[in-house]
N, C-alpha and C. Protein backbone atom coordinates (compact mmCIF):
# COMPACT_ATOMS: atom_id res chain seq x y z
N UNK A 1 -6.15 -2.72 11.15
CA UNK A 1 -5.89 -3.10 9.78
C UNK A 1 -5.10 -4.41 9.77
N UNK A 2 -5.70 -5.56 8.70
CA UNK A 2 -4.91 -6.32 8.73
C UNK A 2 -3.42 -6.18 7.89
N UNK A 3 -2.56 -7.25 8.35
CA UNK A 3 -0.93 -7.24 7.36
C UNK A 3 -1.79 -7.87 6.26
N UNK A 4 -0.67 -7.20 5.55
CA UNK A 4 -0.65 -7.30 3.99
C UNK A 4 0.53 -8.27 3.05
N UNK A 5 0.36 -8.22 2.12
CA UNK A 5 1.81 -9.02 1.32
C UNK A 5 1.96 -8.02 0.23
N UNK A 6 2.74 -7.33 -0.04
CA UNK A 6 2.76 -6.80 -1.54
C UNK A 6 4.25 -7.82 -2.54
N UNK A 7 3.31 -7.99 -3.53
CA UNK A 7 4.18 -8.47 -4.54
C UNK A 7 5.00 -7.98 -5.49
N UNK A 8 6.22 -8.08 -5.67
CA UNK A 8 7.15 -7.04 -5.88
C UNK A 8 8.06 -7.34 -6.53
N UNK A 9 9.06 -7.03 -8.03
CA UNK A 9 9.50 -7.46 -8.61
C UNK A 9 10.41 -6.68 -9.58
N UNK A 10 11.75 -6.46 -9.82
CA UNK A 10 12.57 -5.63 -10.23
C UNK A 10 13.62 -6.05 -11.28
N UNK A 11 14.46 -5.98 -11.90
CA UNK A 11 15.24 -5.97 -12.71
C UNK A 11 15.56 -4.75 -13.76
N UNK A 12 16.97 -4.60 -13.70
CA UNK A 12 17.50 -3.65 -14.95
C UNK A 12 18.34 -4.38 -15.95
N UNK A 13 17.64 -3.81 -17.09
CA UNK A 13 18.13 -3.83 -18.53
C UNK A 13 18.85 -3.02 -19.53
N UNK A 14 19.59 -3.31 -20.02
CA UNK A 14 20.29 -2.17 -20.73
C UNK A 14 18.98 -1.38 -21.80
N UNK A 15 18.70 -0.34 -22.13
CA UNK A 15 17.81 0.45 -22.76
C UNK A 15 17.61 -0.48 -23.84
N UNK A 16 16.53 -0.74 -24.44
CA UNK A 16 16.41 -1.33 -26.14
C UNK A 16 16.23 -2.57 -25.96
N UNK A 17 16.43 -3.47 -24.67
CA UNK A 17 16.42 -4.65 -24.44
C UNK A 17 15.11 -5.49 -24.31
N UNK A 18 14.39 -4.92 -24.16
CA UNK A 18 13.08 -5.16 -23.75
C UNK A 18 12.14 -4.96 -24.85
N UNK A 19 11.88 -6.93 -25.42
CA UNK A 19 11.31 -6.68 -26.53
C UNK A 19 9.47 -6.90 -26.21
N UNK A 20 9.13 -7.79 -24.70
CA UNK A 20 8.15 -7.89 -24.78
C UNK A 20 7.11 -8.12 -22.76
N UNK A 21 6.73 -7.90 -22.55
CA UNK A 21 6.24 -8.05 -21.00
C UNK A 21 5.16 -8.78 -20.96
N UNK A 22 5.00 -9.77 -20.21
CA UNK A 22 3.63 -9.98 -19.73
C UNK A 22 2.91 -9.86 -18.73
N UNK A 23 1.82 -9.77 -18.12
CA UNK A 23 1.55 -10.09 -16.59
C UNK A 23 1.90 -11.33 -15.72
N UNK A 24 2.65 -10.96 -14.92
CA UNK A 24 3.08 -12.34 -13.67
C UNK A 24 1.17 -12.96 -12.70
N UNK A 25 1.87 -14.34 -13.18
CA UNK A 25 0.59 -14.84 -12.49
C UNK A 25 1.23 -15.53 -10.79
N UNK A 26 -0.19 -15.33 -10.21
CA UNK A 26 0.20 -15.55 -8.79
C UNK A 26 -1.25 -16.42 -8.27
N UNK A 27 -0.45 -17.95 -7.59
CA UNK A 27 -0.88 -18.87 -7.44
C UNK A 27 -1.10 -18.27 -5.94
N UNK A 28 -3.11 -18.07 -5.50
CA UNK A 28 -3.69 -18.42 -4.14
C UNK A 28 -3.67 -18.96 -3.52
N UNK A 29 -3.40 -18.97 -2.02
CA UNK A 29 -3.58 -20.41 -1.32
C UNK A 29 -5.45 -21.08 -1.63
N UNK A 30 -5.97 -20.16 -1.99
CA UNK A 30 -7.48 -21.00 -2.26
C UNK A 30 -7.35 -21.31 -3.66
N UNK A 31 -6.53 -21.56 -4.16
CA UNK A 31 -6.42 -22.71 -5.33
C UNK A 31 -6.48 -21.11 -6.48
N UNK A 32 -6.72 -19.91 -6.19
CA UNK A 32 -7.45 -19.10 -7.38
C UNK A 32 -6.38 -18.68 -8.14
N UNK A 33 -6.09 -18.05 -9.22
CA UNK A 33 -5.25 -17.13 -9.44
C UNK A 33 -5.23 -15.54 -9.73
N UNK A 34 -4.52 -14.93 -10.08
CA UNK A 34 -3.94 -13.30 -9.66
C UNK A 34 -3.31 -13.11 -10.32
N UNK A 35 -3.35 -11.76 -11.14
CA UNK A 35 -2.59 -11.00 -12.02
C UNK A 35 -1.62 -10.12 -11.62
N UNK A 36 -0.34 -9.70 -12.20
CA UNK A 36 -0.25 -8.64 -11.64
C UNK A 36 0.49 -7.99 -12.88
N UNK A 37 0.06 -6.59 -13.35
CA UNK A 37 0.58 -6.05 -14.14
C UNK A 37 2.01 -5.71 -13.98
N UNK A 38 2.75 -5.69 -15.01
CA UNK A 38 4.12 -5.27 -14.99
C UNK A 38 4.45 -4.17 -15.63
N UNK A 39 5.32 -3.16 -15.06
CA UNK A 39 5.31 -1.94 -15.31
C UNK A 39 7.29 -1.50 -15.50
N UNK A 40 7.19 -0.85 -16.86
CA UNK A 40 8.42 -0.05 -17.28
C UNK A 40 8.78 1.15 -16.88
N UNK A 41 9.73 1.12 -16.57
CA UNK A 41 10.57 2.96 -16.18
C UNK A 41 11.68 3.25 -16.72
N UNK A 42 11.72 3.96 -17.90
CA UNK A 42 13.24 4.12 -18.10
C UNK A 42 13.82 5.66 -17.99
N UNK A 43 15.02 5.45 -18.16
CA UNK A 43 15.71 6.87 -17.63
C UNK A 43 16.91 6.41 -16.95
N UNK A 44 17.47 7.49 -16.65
CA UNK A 44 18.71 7.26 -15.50
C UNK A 44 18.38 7.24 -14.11
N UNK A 45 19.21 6.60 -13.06
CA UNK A 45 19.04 6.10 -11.73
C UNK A 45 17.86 6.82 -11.11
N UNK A 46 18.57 8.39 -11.72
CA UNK A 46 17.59 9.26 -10.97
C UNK A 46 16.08 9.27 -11.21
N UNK A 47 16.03 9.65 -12.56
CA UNK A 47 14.77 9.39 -13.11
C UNK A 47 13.73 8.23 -12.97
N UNK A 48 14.77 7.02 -12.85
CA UNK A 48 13.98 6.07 -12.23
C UNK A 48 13.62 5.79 -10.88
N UNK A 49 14.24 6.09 -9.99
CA UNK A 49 13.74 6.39 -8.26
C UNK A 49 12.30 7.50 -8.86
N UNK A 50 12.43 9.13 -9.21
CA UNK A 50 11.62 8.92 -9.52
C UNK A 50 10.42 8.58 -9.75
N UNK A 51 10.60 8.11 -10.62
CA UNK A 51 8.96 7.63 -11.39
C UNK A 51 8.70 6.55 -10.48
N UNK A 52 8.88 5.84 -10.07
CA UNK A 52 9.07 4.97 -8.57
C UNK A 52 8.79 4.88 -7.46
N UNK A 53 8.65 6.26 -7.03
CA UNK A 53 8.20 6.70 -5.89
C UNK A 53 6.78 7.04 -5.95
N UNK A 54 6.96 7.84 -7.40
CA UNK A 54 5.33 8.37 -8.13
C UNK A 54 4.38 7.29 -8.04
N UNK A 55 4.86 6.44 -8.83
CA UNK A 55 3.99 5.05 -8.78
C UNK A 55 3.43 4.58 -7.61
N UNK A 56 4.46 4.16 -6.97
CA UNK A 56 4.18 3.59 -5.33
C UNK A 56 3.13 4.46 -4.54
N UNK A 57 3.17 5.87 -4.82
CA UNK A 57 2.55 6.95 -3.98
C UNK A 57 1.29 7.11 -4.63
N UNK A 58 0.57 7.00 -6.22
CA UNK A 58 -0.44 6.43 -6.49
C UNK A 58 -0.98 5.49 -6.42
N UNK A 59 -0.52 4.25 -5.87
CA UNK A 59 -0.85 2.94 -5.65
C UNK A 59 -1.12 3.12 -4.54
N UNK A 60 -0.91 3.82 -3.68
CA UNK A 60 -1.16 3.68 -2.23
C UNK A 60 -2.64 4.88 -2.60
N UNK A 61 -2.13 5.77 -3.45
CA UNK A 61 -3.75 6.62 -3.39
C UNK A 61 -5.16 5.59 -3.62
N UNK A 62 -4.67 4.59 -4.45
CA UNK A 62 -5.71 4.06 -4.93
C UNK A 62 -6.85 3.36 -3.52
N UNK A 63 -5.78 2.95 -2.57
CA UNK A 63 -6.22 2.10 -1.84
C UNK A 63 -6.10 3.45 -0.25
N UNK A 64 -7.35 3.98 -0.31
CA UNK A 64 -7.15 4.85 0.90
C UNK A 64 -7.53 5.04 1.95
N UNK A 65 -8.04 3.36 2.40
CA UNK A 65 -8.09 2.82 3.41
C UNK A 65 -7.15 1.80 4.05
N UNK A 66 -5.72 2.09 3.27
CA UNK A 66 -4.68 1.13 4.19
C UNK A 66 -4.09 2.12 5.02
């Protein structure tokens, strides 16, 4: 299998703060570009590890040949 890059991106906000998201764009080395959806979790520390792990552990289902 080849290495990979995963793109990865975090910040916390106080609850209510978050009036709007977009998708982060990501510049190819072949000139192309790349989306990447951005995704909310709220809750406390716990709750957010969490839903966090969930995520990560369906993202990896998706792809079940890495």
């Amino acid at each position: 299998m080849a290495n990979l890059t995963l793109v990865y991106g975090m910040r916390l906000l106080p609850e209510g703060e978050v009036k709007e998201i977009n998708d982060a764009t990501i510049k190819l080395a072949n000139g192309n570009e790349a989306h990447v959806t951005m995704h909310v979790l709220e809750g406390s520390r716990k709750q957010i590890e969490a839903q966090l792990q969930q995520s990560l552990d369906a993202f990896f289902d998706i792809y079940p040949e890495l």
